[in-house]
N, C-alpha and C. Protein backbone atom coordinates (compact mmCIF):
# COMPACT_ATOMS: atom_id res chain seq x y z
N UNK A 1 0.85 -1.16 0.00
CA UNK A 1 0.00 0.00 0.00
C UNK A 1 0.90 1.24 0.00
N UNK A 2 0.69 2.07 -1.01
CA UNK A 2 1.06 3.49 -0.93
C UNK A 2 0.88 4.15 0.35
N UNK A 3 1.68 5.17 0.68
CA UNK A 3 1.48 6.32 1.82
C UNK A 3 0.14 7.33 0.98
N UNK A 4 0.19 7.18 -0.22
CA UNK A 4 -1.32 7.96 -0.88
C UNK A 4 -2.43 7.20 -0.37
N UNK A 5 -2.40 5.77 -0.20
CA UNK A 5 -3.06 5.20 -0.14
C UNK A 5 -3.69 4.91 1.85
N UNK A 6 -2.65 5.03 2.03
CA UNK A 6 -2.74 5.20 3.67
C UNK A 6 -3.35 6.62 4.12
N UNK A 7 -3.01 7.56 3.10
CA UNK A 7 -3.78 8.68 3.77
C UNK A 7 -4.85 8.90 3.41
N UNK A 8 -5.43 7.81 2.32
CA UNK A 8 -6.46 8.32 1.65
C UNK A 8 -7.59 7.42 2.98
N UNK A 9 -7.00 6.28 3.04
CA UNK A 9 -7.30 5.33 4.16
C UNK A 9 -7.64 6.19 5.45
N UNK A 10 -7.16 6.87 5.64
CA UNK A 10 -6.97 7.69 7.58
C UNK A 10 -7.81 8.94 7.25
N UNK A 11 -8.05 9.50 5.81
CA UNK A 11 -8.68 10.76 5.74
C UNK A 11 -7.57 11.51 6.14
N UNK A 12 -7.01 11.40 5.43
CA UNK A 12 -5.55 12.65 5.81
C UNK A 12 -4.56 13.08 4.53
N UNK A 13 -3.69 13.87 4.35
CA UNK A 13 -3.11 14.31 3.24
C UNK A 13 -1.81 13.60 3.53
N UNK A 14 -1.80 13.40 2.11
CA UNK A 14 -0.23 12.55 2.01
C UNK A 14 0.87 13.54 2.85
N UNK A 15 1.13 14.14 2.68
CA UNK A 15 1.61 15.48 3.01
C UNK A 15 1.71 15.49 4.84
N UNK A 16 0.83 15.42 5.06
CA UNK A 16 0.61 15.41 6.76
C UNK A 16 1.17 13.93 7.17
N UNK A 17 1.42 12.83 6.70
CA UNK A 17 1.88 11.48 6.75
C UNK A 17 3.18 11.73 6.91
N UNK A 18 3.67 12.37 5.40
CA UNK A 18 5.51 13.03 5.46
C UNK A 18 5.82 13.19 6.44
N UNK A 19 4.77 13.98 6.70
CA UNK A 19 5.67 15.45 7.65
C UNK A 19 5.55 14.72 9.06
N UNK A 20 4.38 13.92 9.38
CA UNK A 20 4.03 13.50 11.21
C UNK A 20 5.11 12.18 11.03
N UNK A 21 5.49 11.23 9.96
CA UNK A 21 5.73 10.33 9.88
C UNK A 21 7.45 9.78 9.02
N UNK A 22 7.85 11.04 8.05
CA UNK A 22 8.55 10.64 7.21
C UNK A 22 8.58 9.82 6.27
N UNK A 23 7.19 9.44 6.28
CA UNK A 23 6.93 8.30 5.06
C UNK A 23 6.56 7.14 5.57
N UNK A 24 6.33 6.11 4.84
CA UNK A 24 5.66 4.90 5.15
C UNK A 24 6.24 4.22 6.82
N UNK A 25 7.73 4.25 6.85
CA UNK A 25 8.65 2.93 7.36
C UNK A 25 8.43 3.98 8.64
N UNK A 26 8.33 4.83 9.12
CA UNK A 26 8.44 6.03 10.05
C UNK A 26 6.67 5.68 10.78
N UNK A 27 5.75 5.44 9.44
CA UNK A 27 4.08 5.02 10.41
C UNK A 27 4.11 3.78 10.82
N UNK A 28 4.88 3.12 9.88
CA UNK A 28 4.88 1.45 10.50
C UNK A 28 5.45 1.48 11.92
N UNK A 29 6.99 1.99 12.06
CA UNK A 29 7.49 2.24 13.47
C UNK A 29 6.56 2.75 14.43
N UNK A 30 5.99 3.94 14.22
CA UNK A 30 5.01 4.44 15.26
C UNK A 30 3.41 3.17 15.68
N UNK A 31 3.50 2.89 14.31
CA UNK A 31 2.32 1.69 14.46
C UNK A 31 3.09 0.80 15.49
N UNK A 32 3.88 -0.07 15.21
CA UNK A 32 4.63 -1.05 15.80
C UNK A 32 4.87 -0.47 17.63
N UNK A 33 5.66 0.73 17.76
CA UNK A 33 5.53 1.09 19.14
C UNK A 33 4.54 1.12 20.11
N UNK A 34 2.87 1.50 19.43
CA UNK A 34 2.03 1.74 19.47
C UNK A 34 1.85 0.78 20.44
N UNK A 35 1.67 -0.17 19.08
CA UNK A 35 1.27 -1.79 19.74
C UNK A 35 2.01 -2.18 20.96
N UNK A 36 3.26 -2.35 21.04
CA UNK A 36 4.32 -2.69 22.54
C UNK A 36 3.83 -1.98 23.40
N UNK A 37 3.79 -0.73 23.22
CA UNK A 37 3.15 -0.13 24.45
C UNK A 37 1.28 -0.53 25.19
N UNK A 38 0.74 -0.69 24.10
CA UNK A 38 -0.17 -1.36 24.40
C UNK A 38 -0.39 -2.31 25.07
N UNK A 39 0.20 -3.34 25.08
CA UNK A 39 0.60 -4.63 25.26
C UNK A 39 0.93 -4.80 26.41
N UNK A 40 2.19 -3.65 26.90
CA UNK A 40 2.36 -3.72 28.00
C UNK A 40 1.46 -2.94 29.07
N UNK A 41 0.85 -2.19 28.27
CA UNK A 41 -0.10 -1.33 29.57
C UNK A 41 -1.29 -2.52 29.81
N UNK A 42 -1.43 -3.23 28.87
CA UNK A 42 -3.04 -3.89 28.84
C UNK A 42 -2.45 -5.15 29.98
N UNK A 43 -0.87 -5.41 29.60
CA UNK A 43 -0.02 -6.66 30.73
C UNK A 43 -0.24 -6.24 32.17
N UNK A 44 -0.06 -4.35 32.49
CA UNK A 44 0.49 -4.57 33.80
C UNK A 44 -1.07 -4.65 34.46
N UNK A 45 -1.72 -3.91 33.98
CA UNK A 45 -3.05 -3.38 34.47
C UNK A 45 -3.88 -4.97 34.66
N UNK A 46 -3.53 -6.03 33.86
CA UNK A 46 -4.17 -6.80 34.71
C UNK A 46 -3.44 -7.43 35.60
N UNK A 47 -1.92 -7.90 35.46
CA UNK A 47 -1.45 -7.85 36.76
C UNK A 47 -1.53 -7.10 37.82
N UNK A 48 -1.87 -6.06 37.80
CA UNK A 48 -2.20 -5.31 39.10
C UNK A 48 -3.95 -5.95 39.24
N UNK A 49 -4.84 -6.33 38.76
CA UNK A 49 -5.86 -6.50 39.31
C UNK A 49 -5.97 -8.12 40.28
N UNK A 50 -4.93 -8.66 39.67
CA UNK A 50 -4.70 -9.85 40.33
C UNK A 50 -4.41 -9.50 42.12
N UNK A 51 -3.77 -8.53 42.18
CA UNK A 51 -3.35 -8.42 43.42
C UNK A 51 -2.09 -8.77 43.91
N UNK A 52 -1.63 -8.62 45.12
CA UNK A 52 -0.18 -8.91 45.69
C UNK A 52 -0.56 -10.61 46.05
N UNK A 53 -1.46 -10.96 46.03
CA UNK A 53 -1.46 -12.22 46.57
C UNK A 53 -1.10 -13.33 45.31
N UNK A 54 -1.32 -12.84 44.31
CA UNK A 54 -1.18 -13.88 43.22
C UNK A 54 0.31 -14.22 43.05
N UNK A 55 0.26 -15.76 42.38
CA UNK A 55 1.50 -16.35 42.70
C UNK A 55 2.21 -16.39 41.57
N UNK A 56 3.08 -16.82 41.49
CA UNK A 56 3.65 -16.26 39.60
C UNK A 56 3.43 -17.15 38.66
N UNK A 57 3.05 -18.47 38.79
CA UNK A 57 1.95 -18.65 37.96
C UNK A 57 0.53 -18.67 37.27
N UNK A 58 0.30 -17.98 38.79
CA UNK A 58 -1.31 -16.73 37.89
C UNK A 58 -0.74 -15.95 37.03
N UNK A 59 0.27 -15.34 37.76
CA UNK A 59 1.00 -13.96 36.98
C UNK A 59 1.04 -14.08 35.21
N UNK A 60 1.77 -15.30 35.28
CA UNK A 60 2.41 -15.59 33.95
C UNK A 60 1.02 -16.03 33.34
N UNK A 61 0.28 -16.81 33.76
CA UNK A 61 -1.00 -17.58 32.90
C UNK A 61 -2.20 -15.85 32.11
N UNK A 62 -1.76 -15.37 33.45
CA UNK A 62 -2.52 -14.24 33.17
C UNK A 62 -1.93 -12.86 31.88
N UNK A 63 -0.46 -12.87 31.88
CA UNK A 63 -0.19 -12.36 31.10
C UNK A 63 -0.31 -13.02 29.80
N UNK A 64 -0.02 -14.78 29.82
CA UNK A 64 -0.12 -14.85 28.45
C UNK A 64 -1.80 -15.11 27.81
N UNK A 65 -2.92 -14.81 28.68
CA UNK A 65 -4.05 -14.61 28.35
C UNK A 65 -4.05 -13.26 27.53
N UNK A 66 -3.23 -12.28 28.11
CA UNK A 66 -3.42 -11.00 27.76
C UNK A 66 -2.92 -11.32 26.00
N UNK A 67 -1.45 -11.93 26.07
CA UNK A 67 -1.42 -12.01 24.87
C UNK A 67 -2.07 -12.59 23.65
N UNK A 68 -2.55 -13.37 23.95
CA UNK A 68 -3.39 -14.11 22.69
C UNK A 68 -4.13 -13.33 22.99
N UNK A 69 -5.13 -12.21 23.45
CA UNK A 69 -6.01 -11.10 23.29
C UNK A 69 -5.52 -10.28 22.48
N UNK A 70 -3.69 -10.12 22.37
CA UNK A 70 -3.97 -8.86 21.59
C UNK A 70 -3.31 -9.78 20.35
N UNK A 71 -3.04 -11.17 20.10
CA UNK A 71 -2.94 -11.87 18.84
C UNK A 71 -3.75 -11.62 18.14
N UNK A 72 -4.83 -12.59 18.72
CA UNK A 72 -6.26 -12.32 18.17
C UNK A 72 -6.60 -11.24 17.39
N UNK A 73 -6.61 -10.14 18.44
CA UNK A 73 -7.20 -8.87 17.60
C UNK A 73 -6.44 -7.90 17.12
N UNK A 74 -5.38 -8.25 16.66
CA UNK A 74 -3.99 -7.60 15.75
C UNK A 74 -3.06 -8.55 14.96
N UNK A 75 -4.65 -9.52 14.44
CA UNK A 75 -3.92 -10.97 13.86
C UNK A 75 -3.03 -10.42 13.10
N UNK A 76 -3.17 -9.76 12.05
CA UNK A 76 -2.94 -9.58 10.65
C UNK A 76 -1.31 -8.73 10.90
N UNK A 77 -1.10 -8.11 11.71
CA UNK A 77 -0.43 -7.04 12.14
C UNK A 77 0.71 -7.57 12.88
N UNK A 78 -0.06 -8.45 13.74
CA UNK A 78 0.98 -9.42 14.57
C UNK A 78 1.42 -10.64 13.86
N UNK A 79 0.93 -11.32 12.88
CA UNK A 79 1.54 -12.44 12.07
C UNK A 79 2.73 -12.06 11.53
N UNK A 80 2.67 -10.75 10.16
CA UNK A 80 3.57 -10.34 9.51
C UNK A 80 4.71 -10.47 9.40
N UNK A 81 5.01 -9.71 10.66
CA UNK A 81 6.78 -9.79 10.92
C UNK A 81 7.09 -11.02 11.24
N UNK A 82 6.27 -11.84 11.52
CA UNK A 82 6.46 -13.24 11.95
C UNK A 82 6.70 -14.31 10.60
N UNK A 83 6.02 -13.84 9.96
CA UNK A 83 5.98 -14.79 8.93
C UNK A 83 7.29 -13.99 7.26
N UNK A 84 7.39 -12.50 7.83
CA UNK A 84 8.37 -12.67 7.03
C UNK A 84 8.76 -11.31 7.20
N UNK A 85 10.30 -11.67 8.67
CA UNK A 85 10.70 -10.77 9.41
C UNK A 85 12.11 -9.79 8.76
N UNK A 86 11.99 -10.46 7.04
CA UNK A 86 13.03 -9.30 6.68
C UNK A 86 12.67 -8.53 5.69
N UNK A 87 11.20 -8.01 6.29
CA UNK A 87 11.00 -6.69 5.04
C UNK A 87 10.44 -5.38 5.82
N UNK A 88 10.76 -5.62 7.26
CA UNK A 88 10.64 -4.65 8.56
C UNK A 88 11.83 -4.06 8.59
N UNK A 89 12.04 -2.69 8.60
CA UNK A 89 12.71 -1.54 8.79
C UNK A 89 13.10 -1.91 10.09
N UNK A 90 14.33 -1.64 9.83
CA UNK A 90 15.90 -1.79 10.68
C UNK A 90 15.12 -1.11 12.28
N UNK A 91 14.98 -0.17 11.98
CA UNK A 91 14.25 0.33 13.51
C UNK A 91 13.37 -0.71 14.22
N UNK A 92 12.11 -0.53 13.25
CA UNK A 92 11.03 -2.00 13.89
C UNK A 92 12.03 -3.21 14.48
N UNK A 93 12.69 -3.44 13.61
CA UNK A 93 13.47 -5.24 14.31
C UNK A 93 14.09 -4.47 15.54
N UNK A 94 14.75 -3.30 15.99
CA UNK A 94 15.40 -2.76 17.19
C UNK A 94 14.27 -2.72 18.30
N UNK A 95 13.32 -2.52 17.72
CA UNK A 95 11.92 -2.06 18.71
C UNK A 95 11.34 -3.56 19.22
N UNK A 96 11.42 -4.44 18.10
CA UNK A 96 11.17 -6.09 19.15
C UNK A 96 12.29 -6.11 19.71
N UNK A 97 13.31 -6.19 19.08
CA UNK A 97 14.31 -6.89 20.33
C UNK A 97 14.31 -6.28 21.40
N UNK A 98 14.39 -4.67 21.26
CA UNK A 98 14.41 -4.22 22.53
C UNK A 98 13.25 -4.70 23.75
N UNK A 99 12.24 -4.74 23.24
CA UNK A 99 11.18 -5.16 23.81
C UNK A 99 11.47 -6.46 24.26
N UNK A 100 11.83 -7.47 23.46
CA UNK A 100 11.79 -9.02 23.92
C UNK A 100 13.20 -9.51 25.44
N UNK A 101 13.90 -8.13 25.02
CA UNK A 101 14.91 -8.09 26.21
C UNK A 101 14.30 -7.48 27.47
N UNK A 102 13.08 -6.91 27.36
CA UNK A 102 12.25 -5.90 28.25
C UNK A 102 11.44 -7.02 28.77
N UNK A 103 11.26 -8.28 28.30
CA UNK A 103 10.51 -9.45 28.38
C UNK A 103 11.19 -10.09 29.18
N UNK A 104 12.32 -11.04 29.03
CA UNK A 104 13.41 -11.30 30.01
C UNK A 104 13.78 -10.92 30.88
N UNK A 105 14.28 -9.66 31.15
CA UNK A 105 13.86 -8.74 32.75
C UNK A 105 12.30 -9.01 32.88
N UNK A 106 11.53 -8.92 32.88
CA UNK A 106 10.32 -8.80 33.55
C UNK A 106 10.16 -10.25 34.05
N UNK A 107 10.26 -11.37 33.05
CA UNK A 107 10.16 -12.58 33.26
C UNK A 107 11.35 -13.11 34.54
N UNK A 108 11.88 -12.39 34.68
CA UNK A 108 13.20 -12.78 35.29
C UNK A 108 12.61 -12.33 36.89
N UNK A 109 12.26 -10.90 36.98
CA UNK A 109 11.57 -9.83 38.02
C UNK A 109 10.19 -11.10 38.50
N UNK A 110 9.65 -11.58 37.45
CA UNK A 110 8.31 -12.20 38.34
C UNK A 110 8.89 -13.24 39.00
N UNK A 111 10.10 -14.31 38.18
CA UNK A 111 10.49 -15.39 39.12
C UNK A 111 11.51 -15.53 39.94
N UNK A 112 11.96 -13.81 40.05
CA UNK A 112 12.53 -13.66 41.31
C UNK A 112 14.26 -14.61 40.81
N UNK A 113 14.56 -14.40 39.49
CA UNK A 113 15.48 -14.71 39.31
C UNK A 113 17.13 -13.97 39.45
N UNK A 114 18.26 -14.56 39.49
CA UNK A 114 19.56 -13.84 39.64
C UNK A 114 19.65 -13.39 38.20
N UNK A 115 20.43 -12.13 37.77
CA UNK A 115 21.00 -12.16 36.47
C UNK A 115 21.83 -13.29 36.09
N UNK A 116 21.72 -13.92 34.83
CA UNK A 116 22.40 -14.61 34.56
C UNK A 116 22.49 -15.51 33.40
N UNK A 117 23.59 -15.09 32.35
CA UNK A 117 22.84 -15.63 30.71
C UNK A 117 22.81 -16.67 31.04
N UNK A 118 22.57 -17.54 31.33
CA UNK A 118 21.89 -19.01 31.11
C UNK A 118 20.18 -18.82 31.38
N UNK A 119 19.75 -18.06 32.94
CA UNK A 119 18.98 -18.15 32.51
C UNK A 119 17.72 -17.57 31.66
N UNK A 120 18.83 -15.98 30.99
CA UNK A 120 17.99 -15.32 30.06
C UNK A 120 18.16 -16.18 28.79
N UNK A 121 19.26 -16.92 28.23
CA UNK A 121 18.99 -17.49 27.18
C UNK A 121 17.63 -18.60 27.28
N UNK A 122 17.49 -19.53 28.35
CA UNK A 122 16.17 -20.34 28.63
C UNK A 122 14.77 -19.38 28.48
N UNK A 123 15.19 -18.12 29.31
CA UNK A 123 13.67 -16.61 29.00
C UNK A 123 13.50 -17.03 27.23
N UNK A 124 14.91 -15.95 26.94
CA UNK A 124 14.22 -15.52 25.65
C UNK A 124 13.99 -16.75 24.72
N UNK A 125 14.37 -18.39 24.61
CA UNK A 125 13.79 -19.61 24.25
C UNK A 125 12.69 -19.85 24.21
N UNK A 126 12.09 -19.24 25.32
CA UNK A 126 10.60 -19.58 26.10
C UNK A 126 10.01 -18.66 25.24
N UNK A 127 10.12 -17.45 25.55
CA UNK A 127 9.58 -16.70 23.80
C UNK A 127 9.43 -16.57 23.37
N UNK A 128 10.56 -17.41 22.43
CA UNK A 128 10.35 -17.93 21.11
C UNK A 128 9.74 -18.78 20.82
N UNK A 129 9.28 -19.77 21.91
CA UNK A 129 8.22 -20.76 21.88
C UNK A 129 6.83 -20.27 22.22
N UNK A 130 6.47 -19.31 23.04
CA UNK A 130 5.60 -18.57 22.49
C UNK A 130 4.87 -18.03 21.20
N UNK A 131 6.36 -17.35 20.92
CA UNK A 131 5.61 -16.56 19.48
C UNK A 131 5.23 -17.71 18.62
N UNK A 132 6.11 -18.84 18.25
CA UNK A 132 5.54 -20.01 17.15
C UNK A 132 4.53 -20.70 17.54
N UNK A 133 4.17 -20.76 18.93
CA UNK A 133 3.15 -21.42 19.29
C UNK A 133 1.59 -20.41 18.64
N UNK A 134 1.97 -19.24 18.96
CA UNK A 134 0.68 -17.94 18.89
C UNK A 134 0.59 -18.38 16.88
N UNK A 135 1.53 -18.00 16.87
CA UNK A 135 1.52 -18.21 15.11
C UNK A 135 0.54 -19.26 14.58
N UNK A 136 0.71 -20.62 15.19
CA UNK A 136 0.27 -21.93 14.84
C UNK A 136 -1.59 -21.15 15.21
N UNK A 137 -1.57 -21.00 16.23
CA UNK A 137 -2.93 -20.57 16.69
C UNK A 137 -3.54 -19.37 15.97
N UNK A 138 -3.00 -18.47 15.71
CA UNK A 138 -3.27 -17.31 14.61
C UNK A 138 -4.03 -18.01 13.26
N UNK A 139 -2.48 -19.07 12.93
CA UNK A 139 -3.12 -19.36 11.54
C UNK A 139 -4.06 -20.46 11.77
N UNK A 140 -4.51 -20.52 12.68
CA UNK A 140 -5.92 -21.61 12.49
C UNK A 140 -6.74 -21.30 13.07
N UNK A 141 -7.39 -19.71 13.01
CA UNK A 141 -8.36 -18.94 13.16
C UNK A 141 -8.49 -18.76 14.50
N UNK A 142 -7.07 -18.83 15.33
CA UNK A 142 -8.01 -18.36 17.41
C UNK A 142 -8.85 -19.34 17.62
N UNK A 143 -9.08 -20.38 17.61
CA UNK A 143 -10.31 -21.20 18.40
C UNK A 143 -9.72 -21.46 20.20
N UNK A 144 -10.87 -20.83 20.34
CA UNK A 144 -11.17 -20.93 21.54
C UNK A 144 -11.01 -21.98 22.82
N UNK A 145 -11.35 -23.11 22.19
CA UNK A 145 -10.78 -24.38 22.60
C UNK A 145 -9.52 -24.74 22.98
N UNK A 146 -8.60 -24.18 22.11
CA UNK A 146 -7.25 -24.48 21.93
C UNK A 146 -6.50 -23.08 22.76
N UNK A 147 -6.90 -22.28 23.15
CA UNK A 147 -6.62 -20.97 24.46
C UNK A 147 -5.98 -21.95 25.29
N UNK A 148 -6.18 -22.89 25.89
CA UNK A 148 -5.84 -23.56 27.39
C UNK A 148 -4.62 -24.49 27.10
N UNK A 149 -4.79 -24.66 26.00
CA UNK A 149 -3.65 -25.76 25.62
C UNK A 149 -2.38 -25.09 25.23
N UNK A 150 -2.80 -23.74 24.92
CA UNK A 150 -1.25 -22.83 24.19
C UNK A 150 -0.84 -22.56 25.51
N UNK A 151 -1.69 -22.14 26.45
CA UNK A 151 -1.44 -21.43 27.83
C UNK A 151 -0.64 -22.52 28.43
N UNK A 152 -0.91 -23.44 28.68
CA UNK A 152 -0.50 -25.08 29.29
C UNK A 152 0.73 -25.17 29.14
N UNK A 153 0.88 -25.32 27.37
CA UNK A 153 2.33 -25.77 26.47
C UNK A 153 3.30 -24.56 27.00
N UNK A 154 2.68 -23.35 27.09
CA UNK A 154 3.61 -22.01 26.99
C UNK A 154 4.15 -22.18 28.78
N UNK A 155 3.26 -22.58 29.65
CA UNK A 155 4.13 -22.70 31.09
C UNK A 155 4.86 -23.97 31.15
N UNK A 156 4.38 -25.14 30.29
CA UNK A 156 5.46 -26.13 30.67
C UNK A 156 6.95 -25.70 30.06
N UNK A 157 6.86 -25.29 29.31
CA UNK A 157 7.76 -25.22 28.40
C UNK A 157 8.68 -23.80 28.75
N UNK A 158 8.72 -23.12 29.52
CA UNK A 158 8.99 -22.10 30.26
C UNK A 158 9.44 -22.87 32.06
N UNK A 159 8.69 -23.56 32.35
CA UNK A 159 9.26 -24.28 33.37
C UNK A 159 10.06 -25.45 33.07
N UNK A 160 10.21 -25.65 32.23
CA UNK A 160 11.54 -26.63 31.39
C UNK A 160 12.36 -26.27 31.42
N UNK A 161 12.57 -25.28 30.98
CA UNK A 161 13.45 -24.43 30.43
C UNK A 161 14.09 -24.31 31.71
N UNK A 162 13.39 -23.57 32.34
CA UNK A 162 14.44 -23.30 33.72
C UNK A 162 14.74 -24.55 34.75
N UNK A 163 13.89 -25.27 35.02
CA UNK A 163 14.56 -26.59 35.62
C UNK A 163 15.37 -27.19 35.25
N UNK A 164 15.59 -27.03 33.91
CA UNK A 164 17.04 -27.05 33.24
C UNK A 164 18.02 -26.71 34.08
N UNK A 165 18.03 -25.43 34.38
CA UNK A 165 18.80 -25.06 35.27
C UNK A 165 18.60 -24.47 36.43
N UNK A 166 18.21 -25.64 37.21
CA UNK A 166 17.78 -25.91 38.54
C UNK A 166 16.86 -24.90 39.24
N UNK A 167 15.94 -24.45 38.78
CA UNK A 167 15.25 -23.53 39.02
C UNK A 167 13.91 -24.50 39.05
N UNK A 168 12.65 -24.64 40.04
CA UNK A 168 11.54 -25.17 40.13
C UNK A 168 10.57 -24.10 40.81
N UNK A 169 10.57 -22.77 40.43
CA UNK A 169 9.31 -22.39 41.00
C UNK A 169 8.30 -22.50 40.56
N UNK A 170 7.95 -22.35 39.63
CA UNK A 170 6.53 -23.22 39.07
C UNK A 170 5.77 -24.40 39.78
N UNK A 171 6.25 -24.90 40.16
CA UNK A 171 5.90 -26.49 40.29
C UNK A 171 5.36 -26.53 41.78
């Protein structure tokens, strides 16, 4: 799609796109930030409704509810880069990673972990088994059914990971 075409889309002048955006790769970035930030406000806000009492596997079950919410409803948006992550502007790929490292601290912060690449390389693994798992579920329309089983696969497989290296809080 053209930036003519995007503004014709938004009701806006190509012109005002330039200028707020620098052109196409400049709205995608702002799109793309958009979304992370989203993501994470829609993450903490229900972790905070959980309360101080919840244990970190509510925590985690509950965040990755959040995520297949915003799979779901940013299928198209959220597949993309997934399915074909080298036609995203050099910035965008800086803006996941940065983020997916923002993931690893946090993941690290809920299980009360030491710094330590072993067990951020097991985090960001777990991640990555996430995202292909969401993918598989994306492309076979979100059924509903199958919510409990990604959630399931996504904590065993995250508590693998770290009992790997001797870590059992989950369990």
């Amino acid at each position: 799609m053209s930036v003519a075409q995007i503004a014709r889309t938004a009701e806006a002048s190509e012109a005002l796109v330039h200028r707020y955006f620098a052109g196409k790769s400049g709205l995608y970035l702002a799109v793309a930030e958009a979304g992370v930030a989203r993501l994470i406000e829609r993450q903490r806000a229900a972790d905070a409704a959980l309360g101080p009492g919840a244990g970190r596997r509510e925590r985690l079950e509950c965040s990755l509810h959040v995520y297949l919410d915003m799979v779901a409803e940013w299928s198209v948006g959220w597949l993309t880069p997934l399915r074909s992550p080298g036609n995203e502007p050099s910035e965008v790929i800086a803006l996941r990673r940065d983020a997916r490292r923002r993931y690893v601290t946090l993941l690290r912060e809920l299980f009360e972990l030491p710094a330590d690449p072993a067990l951020d390389y097991a985090l960001a693994g777990y991640l990555g088994f996430v995202d292909e798992v969401c993918v598989l579920w994306a492309e076979r329309g979100h059924p509903a059914a199958d919510r409990a089983i990604v959630i399931d696969d996504a904590i065993a497989a995250v508590a693998a990971a770290l009992s790997g290296r001797g870590w059992h809080g989950l369990t």
